[in-house]
C-alpha atoms as a PDB file:
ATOM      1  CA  UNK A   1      60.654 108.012 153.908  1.00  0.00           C
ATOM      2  CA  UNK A   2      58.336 108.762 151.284  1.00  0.00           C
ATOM      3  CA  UNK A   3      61.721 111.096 149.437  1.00  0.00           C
ATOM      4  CA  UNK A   4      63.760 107.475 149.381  1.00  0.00           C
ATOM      5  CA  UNK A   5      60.548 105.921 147.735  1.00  0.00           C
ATOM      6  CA  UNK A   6      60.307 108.457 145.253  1.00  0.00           C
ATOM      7  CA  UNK A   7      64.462 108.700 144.311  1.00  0.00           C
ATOM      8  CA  UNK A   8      63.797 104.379 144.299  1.00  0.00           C
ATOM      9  CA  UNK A   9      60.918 104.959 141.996  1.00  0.00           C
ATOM     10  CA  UNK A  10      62.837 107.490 139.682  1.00  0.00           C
ATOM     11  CA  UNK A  11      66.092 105.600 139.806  1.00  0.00           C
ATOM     12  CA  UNK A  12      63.951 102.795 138.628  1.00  0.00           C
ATOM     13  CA  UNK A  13      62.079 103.999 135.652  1.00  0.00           C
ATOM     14  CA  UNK A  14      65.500 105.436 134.439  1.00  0.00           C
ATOM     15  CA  UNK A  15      67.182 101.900 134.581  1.00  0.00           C
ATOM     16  CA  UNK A  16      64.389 100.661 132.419  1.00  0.00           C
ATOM     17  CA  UNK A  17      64.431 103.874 129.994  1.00  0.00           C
ATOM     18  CA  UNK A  18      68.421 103.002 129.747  1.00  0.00           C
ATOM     19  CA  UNK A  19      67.452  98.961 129.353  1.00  0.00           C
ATOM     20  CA  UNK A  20      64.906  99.581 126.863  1.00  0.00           C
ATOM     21  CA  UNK A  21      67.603 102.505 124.927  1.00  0.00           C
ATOM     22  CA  UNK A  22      70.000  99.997 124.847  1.00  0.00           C
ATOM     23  CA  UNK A  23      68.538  97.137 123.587  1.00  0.00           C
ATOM     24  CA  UNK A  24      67.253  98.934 121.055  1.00  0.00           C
ATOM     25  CA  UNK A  25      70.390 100.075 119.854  1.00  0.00           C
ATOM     26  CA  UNK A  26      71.976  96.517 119.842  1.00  0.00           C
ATOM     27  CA  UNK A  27      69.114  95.291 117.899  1.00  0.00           C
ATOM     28  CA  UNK A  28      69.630  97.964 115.312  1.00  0.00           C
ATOM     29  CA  UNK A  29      73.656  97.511 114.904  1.00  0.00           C
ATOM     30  CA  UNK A  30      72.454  94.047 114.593  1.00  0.00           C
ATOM     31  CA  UNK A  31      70.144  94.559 112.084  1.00  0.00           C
ATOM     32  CA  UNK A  32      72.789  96.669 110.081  1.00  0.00           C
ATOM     33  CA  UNK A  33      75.189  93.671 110.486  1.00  0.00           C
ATOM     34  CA  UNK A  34      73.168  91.326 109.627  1.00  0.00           C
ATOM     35  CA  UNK A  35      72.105  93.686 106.146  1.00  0.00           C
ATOM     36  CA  UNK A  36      75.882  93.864 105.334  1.00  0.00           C
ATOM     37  CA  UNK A  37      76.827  90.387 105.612  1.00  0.00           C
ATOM     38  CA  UNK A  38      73.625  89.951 103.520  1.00  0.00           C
ATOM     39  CA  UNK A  39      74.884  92.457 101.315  1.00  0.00           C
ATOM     40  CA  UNK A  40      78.862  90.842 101.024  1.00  0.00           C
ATOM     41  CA  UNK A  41      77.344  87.780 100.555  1.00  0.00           C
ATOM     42  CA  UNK A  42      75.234  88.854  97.548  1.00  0.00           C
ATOM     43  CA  UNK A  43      78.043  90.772  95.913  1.00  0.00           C
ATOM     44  CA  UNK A  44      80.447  88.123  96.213  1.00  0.00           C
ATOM     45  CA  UNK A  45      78.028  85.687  94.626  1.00  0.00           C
ATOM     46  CA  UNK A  46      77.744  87.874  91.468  1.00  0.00           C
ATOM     47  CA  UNK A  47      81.360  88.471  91.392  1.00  0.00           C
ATOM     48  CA  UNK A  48      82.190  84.514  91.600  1.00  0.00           C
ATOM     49  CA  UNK A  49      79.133  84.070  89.083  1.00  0.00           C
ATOM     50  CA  UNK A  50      80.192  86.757  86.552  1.00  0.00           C
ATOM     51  CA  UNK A  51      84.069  85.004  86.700  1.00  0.00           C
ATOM     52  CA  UNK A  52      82.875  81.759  85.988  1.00  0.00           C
ATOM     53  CA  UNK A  53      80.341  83.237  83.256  1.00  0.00           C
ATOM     54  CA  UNK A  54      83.559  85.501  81.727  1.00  0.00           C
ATOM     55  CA  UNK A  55      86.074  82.776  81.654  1.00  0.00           C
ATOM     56  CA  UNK A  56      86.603  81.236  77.975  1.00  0.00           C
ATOM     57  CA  UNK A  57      87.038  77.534  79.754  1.00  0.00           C
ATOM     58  CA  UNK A  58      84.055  75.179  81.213  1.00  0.00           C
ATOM     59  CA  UNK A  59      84.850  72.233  83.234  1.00  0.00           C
ATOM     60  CA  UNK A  60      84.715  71.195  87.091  1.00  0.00           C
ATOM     61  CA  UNK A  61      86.200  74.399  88.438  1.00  0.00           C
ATOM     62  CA  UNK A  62      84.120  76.993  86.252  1.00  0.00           C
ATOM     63  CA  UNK A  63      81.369  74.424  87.844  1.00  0.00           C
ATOM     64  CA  UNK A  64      82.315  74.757  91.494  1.00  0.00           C
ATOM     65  CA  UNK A  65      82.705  78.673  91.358  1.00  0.00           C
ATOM     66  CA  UNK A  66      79.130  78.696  89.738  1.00  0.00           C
ATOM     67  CA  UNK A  67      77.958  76.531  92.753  1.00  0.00           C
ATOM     68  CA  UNK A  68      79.786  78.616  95.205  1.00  0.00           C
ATOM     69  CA  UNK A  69      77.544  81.594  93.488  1.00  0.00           C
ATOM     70  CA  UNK A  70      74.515  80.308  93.800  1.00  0.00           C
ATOM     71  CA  UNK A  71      74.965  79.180  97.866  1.00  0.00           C
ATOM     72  CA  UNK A  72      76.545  82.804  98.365  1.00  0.00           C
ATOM     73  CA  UNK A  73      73.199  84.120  96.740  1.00  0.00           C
ATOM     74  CA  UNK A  74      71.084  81.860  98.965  1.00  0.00           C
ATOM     75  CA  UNK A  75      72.760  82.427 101.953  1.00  0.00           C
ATOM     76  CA  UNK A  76      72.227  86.469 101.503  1.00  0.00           C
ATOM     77  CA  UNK A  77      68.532  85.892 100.951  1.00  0.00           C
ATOM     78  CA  UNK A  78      68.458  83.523 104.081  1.00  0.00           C
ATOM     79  CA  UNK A  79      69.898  86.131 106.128  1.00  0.00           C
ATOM     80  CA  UNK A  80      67.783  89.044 104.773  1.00  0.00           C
ATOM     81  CA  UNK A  81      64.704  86.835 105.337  1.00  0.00           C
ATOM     82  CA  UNK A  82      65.483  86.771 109.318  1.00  0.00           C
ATOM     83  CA  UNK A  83      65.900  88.971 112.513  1.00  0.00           C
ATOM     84  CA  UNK A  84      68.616  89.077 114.478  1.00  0.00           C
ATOM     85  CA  UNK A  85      66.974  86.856 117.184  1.00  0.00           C
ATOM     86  CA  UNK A  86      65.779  84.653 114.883  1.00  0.00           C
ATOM     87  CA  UNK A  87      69.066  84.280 113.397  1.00  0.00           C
ATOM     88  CA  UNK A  88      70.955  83.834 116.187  1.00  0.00           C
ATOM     89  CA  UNK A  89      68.064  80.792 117.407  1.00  0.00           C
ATOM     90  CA  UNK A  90      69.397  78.768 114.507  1.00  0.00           C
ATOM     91  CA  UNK A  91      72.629  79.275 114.832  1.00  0.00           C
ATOM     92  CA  UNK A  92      72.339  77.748 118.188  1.00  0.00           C
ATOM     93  CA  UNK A  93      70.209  74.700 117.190  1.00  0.00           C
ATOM     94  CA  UNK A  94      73.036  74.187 114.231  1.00  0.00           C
ATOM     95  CA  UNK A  95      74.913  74.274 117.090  1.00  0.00           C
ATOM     96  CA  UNK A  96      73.270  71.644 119.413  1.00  0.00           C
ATOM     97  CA  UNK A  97      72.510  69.042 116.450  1.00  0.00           C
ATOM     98  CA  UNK A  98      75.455  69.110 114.534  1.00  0.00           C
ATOM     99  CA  UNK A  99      78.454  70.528 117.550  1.00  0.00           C
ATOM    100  CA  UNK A 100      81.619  69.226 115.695  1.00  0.00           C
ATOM    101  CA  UNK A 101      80.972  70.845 111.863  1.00  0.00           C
ATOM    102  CA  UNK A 102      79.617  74.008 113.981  1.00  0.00           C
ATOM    103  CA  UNK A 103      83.175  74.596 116.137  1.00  0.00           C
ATOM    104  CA  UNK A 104      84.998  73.379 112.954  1.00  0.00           C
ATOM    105  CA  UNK A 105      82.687  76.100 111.179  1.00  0.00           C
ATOM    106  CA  UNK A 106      83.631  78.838 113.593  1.00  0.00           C
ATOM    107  CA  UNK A 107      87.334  77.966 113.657  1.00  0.00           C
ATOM    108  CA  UNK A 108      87.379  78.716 109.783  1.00  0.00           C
ATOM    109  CA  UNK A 109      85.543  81.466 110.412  1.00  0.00           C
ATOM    110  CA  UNK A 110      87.912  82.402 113.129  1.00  0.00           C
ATOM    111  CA  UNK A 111      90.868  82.073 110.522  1.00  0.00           C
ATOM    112  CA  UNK A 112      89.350  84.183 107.719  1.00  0.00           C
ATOM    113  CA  UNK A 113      88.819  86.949 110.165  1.00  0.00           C
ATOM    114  CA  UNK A 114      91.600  87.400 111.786  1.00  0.00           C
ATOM    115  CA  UNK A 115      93.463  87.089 108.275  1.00  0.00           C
ATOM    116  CA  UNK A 116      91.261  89.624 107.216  1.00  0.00           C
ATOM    117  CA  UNK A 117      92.257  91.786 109.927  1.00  0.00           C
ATOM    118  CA  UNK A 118      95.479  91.297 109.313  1.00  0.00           C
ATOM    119  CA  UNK A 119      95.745  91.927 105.623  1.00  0.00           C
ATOM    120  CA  UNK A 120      93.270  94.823 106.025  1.00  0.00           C
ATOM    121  CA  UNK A 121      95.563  96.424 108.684  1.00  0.00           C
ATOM    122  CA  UNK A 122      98.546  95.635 106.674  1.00  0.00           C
ATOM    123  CA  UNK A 123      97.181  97.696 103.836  1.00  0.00           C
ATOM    124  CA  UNK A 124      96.821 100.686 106.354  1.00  0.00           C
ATOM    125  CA  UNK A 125     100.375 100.044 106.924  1.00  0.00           C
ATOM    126  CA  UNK A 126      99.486  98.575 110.404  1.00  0.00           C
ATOM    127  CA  UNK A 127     101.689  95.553 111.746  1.00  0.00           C
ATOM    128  CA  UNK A 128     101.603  92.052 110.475  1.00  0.00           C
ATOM    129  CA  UNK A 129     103.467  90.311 112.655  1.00  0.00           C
ATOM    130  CA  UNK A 130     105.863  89.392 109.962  1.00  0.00           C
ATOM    131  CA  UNK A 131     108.478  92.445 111.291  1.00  0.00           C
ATOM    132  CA  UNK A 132     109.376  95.727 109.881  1.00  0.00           C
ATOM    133  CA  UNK A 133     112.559  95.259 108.326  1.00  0.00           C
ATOM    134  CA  UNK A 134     112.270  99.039 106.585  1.00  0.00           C
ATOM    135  CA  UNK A 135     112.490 100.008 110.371  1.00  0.00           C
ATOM    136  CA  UNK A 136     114.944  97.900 111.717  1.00  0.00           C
ATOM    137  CA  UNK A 137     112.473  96.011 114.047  1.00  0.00           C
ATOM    138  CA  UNK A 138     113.349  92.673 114.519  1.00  0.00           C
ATOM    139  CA  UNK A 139     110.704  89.711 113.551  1.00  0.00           C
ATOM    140  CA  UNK A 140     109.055  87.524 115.633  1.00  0.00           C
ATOM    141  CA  UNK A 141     108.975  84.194 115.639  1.00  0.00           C
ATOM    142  CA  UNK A 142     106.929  81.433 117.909  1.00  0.00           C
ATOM    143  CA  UNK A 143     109.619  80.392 119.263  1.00  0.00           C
ATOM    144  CA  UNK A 144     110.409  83.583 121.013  1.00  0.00           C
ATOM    145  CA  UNK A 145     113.511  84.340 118.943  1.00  0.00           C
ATOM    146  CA  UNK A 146     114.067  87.363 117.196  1.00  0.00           C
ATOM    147  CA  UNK A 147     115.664  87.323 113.810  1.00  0.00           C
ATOM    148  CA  UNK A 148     117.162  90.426 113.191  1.00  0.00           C
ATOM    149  CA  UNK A 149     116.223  92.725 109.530  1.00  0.00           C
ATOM    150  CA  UNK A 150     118.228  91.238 106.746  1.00  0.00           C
ATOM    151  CA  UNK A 151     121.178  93.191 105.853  1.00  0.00           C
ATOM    152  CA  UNK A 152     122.707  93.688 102.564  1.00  0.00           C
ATOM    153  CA  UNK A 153     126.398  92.957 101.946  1.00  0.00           C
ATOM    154  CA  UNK A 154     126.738  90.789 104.919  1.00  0.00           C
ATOM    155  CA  UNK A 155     126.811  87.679 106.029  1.00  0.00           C
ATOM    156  CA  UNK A 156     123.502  87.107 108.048  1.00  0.00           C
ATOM    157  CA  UNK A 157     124.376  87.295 111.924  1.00  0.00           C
ATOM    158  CA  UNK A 158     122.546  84.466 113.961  1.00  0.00           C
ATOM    159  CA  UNK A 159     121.610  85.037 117.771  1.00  0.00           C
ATOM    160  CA  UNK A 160     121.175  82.452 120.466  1.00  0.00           C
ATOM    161  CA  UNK A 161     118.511  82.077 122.818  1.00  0.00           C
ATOM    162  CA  UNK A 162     120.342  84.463 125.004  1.00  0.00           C
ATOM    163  CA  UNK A 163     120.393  86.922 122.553  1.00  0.00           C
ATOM    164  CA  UNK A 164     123.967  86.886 121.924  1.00  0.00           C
ATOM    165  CA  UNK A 165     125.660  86.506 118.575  1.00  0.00           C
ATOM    166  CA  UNK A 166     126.599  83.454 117.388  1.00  0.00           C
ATOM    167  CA  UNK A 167     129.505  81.949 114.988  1.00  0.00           C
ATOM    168  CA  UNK A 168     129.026  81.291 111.328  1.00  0.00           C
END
């Protein structure tokens, strides 16, 4: 009896060590997150600000790439300036007060990364999702139809739904 209170006892303080271990580690990765978003947003601020400062021609675009700058800048300082927790608090309240620009926020958001992903893997040589005509594979298209690598010398060949050839 007093053996199962003991292994209990153990098994419990190692669950906590492993709570406390982990957290820890989450709040660091977020705190390195957090420093290289900071960090993006800062250097694209200076590159958007040093374009509009290098270009030869004023007017209401060299204006909007200086104001896109400056709220680049802020928002780098704004995120240096707060924990993790705290950060993720105000997203939420953003959230609760103003729900429709916060989902239209995160679908943008949700576009730019996953055309990010896409272009970065794409540069690695990774799939687009536009086909690999050097290989032969066919494309893919929403529809569910494949549209076979463009050939040279020939007249493009068109398949059904089916899959099977059809006439010119």
């Amino acid at each position: 009896m007093a053996q199962g209170r003991e292994v209990t006892a153990e098994t419990r303080r190692q669950a906590r060590k492993l709570v406390e271990e982990t957290s820890a580690q989450a709040r660091l990765q977020a705190e390195q997150q957090q420093r290289r978003a900071a960090d993006g947003l800062r250097t694209l601020g200076t590159q958007l600000r040093s374009m509009a400062d290098g270009g030869d021609q004023e007017g209401v675009a060299a204006e909007l790439v200086r104001r896109g700058a400056d709220v680049a800048q802020q928002a780098a300082g704004w995120l240096e300036n707060r924990e993790p927790g705290e950060l993720l608090d105000e997203v939420r309240d953003y959230g609760r007060r103003h729900p429709g620009t916060f989902l239209a926020g995160a679908a943008i958001a949700g576009l730019l990364a996953g055309r990010l992903g896409r272009a970065l893997s794409a540069g690695q040589g990774g799939p687009t999702g536009l086909g690999d005509h050097a290989s032969g594979r066919p494309e893919q298209h929403p529809d569910g139809l494949h549209v076979p690598p463009p050939t040279s010398g020939r007249a493009p060949v068109r398949h059904g739904p089916t899959g099977s050839e059809v006439g010119p």
